[in-house]
C-alpha atoms as a PDB file:
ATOM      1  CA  UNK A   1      67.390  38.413 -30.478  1.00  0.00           C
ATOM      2  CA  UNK A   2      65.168  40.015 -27.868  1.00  0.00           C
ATOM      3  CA  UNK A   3      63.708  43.687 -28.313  1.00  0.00           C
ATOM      4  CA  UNK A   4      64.539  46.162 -25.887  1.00  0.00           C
ATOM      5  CA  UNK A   5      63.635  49.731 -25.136  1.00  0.00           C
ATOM      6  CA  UNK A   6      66.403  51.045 -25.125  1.00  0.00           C
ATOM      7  CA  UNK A   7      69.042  50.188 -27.317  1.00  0.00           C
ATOM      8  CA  UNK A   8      71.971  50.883 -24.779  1.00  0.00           C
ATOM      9  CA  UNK A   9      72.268  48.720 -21.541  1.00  0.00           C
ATOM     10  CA  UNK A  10      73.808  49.653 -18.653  1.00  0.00           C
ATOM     11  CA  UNK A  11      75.200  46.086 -16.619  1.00  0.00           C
ATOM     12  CA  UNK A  12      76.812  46.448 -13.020  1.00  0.00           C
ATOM     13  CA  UNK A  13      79.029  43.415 -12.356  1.00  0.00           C
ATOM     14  CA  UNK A  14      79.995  42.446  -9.154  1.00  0.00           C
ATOM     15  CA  UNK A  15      79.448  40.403  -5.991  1.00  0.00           C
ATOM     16  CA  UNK A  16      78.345  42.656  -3.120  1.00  0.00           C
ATOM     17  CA  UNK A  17      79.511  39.567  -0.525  1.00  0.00           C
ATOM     18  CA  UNK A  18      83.066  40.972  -1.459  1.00  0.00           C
ATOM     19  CA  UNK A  19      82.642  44.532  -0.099  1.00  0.00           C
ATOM     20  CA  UNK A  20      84.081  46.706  -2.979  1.00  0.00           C
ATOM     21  CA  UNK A  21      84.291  44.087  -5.334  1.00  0.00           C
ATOM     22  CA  UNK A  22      80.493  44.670  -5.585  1.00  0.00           C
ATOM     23  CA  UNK A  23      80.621  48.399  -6.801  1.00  0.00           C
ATOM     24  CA  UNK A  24      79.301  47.660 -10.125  1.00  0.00           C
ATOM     25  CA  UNK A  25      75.886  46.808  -8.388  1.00  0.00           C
ATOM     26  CA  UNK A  26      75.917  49.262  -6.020  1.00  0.00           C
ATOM     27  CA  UNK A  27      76.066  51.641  -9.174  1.00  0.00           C
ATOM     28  CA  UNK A  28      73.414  50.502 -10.756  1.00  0.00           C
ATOM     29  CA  UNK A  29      71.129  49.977  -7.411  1.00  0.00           C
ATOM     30  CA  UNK A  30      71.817  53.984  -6.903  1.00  0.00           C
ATOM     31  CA  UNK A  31      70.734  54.823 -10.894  1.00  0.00           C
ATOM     32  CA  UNK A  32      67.623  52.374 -10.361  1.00  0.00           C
ATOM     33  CA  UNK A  33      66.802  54.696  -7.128  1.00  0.00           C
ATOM     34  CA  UNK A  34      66.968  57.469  -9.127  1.00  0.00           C
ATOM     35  CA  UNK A  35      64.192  56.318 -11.910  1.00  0.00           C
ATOM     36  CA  UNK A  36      67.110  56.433 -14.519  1.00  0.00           C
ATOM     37  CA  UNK A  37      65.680  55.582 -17.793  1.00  0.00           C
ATOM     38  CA  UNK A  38      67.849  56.460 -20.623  1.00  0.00           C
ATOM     39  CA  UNK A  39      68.778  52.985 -20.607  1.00  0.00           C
ATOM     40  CA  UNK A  40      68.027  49.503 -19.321  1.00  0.00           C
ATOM     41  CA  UNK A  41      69.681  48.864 -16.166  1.00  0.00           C
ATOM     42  CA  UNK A  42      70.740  45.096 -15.295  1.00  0.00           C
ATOM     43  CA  UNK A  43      72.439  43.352 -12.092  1.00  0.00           C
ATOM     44  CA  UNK A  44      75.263  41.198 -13.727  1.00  0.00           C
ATOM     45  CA  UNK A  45      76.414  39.762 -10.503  1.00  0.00           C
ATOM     46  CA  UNK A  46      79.991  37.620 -11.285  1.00  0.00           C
ATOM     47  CA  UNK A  47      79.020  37.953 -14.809  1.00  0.00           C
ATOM     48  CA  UNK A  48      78.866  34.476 -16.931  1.00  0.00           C
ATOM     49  CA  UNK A  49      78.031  32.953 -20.047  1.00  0.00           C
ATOM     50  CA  UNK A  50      73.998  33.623 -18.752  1.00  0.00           C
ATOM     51  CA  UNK A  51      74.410  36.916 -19.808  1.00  0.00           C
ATOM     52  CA  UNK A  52      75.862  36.701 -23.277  1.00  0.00           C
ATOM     53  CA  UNK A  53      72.390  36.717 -24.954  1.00  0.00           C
ATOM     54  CA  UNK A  54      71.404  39.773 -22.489  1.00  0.00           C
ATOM     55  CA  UNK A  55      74.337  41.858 -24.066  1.00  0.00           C
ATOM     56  CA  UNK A  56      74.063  40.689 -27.579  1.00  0.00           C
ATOM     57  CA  UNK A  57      70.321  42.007 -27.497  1.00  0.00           C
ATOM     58  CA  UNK A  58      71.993  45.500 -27.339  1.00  0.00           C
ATOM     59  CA  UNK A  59      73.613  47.679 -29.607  1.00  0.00           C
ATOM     60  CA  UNK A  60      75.253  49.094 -26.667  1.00  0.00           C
ATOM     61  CA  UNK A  61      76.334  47.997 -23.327  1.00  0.00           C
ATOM     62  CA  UNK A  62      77.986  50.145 -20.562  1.00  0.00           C
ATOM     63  CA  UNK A  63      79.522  47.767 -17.952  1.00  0.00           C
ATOM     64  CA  UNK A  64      80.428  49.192 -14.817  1.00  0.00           C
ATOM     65  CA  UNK A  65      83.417  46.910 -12.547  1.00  0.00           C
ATOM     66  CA  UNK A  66      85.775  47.015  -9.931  1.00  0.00           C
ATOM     67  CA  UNK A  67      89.672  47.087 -11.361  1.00  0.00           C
ATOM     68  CA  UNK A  68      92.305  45.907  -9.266  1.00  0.00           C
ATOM     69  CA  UNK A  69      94.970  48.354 -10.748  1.00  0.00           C
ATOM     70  CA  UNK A  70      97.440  51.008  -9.692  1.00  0.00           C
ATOM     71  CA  UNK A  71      95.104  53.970  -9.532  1.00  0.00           C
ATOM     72  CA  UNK A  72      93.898  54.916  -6.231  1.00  0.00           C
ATOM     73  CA  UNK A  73      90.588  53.409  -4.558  1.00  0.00           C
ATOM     74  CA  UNK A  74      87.889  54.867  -6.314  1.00  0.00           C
ATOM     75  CA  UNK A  75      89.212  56.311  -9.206  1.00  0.00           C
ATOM     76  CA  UNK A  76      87.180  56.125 -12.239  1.00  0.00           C
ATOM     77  CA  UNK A  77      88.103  55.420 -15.522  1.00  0.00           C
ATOM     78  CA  UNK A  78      85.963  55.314 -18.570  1.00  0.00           C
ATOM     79  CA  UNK A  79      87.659  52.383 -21.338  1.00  0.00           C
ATOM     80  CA  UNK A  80      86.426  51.300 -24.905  1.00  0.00           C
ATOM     81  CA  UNK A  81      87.643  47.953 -24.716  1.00  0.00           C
ATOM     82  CA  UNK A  82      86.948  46.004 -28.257  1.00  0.00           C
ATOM     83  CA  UNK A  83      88.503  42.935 -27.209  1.00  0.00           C
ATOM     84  CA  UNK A  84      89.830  41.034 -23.658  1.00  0.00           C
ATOM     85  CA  UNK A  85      93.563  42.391 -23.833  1.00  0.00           C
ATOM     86  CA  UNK A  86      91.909  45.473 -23.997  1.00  0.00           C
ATOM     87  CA  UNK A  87      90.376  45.607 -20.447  1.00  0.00           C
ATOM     88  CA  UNK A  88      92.653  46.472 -17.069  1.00  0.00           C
ATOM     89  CA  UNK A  89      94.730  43.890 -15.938  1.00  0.00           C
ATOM     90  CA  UNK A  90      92.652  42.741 -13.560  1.00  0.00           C
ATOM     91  CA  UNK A  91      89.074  43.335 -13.670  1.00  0.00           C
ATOM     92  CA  UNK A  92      87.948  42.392 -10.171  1.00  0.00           C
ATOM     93  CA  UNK A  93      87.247  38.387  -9.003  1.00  0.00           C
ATOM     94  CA  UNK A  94      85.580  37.605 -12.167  1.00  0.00           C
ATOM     95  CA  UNK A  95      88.146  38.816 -14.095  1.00  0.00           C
ATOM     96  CA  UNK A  96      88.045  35.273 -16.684  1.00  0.00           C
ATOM     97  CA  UNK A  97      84.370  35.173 -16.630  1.00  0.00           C
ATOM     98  CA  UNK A  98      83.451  38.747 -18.137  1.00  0.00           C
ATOM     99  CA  UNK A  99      86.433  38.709 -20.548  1.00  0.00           C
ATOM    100  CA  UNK A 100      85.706  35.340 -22.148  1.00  0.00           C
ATOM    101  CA  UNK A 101      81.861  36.391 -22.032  1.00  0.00           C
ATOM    102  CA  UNK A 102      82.622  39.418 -24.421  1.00  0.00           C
ATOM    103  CA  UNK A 103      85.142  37.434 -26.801  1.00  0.00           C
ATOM    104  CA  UNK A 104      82.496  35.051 -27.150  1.00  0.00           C
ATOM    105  CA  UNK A 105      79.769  37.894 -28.740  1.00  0.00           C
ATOM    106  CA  UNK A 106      82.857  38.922 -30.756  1.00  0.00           C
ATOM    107  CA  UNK A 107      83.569  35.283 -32.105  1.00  0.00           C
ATOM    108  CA  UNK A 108      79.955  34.827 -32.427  1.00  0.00           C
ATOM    109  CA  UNK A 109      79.711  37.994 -34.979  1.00  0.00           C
ATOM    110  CA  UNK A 110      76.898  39.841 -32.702  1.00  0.00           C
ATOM    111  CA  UNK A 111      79.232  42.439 -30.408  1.00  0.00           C
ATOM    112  CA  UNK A 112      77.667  45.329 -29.022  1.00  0.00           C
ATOM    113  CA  UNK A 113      79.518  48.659 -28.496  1.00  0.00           C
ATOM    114  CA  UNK A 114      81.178  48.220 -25.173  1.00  0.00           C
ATOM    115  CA  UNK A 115      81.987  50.799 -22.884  1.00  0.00           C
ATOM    116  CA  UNK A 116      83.490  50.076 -19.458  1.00  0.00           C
ATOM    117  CA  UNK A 117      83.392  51.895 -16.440  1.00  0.00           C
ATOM    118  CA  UNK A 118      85.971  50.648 -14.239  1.00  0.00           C
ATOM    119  CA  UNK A 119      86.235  51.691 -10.299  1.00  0.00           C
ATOM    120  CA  UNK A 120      89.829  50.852  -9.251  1.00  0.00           C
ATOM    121  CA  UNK A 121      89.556  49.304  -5.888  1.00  0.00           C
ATOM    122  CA  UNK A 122      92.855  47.974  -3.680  1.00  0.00           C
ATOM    123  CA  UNK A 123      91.709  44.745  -2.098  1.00  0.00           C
ATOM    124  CA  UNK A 124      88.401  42.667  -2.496  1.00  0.00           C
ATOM    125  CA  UNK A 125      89.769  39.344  -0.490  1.00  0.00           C
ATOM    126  CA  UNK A 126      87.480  40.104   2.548  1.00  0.00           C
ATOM    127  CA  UNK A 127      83.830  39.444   3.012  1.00  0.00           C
ATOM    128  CA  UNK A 128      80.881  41.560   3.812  1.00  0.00           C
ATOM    129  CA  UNK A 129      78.602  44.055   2.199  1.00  0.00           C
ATOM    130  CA  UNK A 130      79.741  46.980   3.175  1.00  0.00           C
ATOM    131  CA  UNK A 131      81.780  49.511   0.431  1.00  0.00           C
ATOM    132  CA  UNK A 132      84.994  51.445   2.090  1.00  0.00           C
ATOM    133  CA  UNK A 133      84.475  54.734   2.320  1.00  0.00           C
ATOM    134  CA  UNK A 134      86.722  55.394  -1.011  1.00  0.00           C
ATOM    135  CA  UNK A 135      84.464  53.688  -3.070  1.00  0.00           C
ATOM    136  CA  UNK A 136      81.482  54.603  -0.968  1.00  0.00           C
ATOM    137  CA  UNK A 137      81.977  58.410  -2.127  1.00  0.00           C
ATOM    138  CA  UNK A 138      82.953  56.815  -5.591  1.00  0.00           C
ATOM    139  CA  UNK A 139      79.450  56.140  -6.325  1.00  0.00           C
ATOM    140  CA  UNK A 140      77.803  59.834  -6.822  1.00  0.00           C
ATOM    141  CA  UNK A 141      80.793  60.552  -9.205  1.00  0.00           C
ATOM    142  CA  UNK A 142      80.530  56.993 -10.876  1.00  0.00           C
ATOM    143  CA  UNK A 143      76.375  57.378 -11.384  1.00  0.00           C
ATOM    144  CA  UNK A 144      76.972  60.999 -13.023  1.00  0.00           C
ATOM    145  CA  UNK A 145      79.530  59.674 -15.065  1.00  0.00           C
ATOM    146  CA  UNK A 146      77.103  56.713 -16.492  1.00  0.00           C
ATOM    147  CA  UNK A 147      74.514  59.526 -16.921  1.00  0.00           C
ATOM    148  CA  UNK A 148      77.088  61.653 -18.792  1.00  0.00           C
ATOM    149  CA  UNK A 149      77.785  58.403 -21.035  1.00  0.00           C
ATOM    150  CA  UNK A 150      74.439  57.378 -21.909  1.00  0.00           C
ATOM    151  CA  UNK A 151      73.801  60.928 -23.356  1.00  0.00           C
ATOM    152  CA  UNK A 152      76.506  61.097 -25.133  1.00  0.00           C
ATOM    153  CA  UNK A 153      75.840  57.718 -26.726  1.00  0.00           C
ATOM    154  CA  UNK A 154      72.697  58.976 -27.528  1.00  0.00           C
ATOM    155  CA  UNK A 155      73.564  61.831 -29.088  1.00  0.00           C
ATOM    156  CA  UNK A 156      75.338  60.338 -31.635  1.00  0.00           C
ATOM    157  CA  UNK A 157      73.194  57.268 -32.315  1.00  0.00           C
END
């Protein structure tokens, strides 16, 4: 196990080819701006096995995703997910990847605290790098949220 300095990571996954399938990034890209350092901040992309030992070197990881759910574009949900049936239905085009990723750190006895910010988005099929404007004035809302969560885990650490 790696040290950090931090003890809570903060991973946006996505793929910013996929327009708002990416808003996980775009998250974390806006909170790196910023100078945010309450926590370590990490580009996930599509997620993978790569990054098992990344979140396994934390006590606690906040994962911010597009969800492909019934909500409306943009809307931002904060989820405690322990295990995979635990996350939205579908958690954006890497949906398999992520899920099996954090059932592996639980099989493997070292399983962080997860939190999960998930950005319900309506359609991530097309191509480009360019955020709708839902999700585009999701972002603001979605980095003071992460803020908000980071103190509070804090707090109580």
């Amino acid at each position: 196990m790696t040290t950090t300095p931090n003890s809570i990571l903060v991973l946006g996954i996505g793929n910013i080819l996929m327009n708002d399938e990416g808003v996980g990034i775009h998250v974390v890209s806006e909170l790196e701006k910023e100078g945010f350092a309450e926590a370590d901040l990490m580009d996930g992309g599509t997620g993978g096995f790569h990054l098992l030992g990344f979140i396994q070197s934390y006590k606690t990881v906040v994962l911010i995703d597009a969800s492909l759910d019934d909500f409306s574009a943009g809307h931002i949900r904060i989820l405690t997910p322990k295990y995979a049936k635990d996350f939205p239905k579908q958690l954006s085009a890497h949906e398999v990847g992520l899920k099996d990723l954090l059932d592996a750190a639980f099989l493997l006895g070292n399983m962080p605290e997860i939190h999960l910010v998930a950005i319900s988005v309506k359609d991530f099929q097309d191509m480009g790098m360019e955020l709708t404007p839902e999700l585009k004035r999701a972002i603001p809302e979605a980095v003071t949220k992460v803020k908000e969560l980071v103190k509070q885990l804090k707090e109580v650490a």
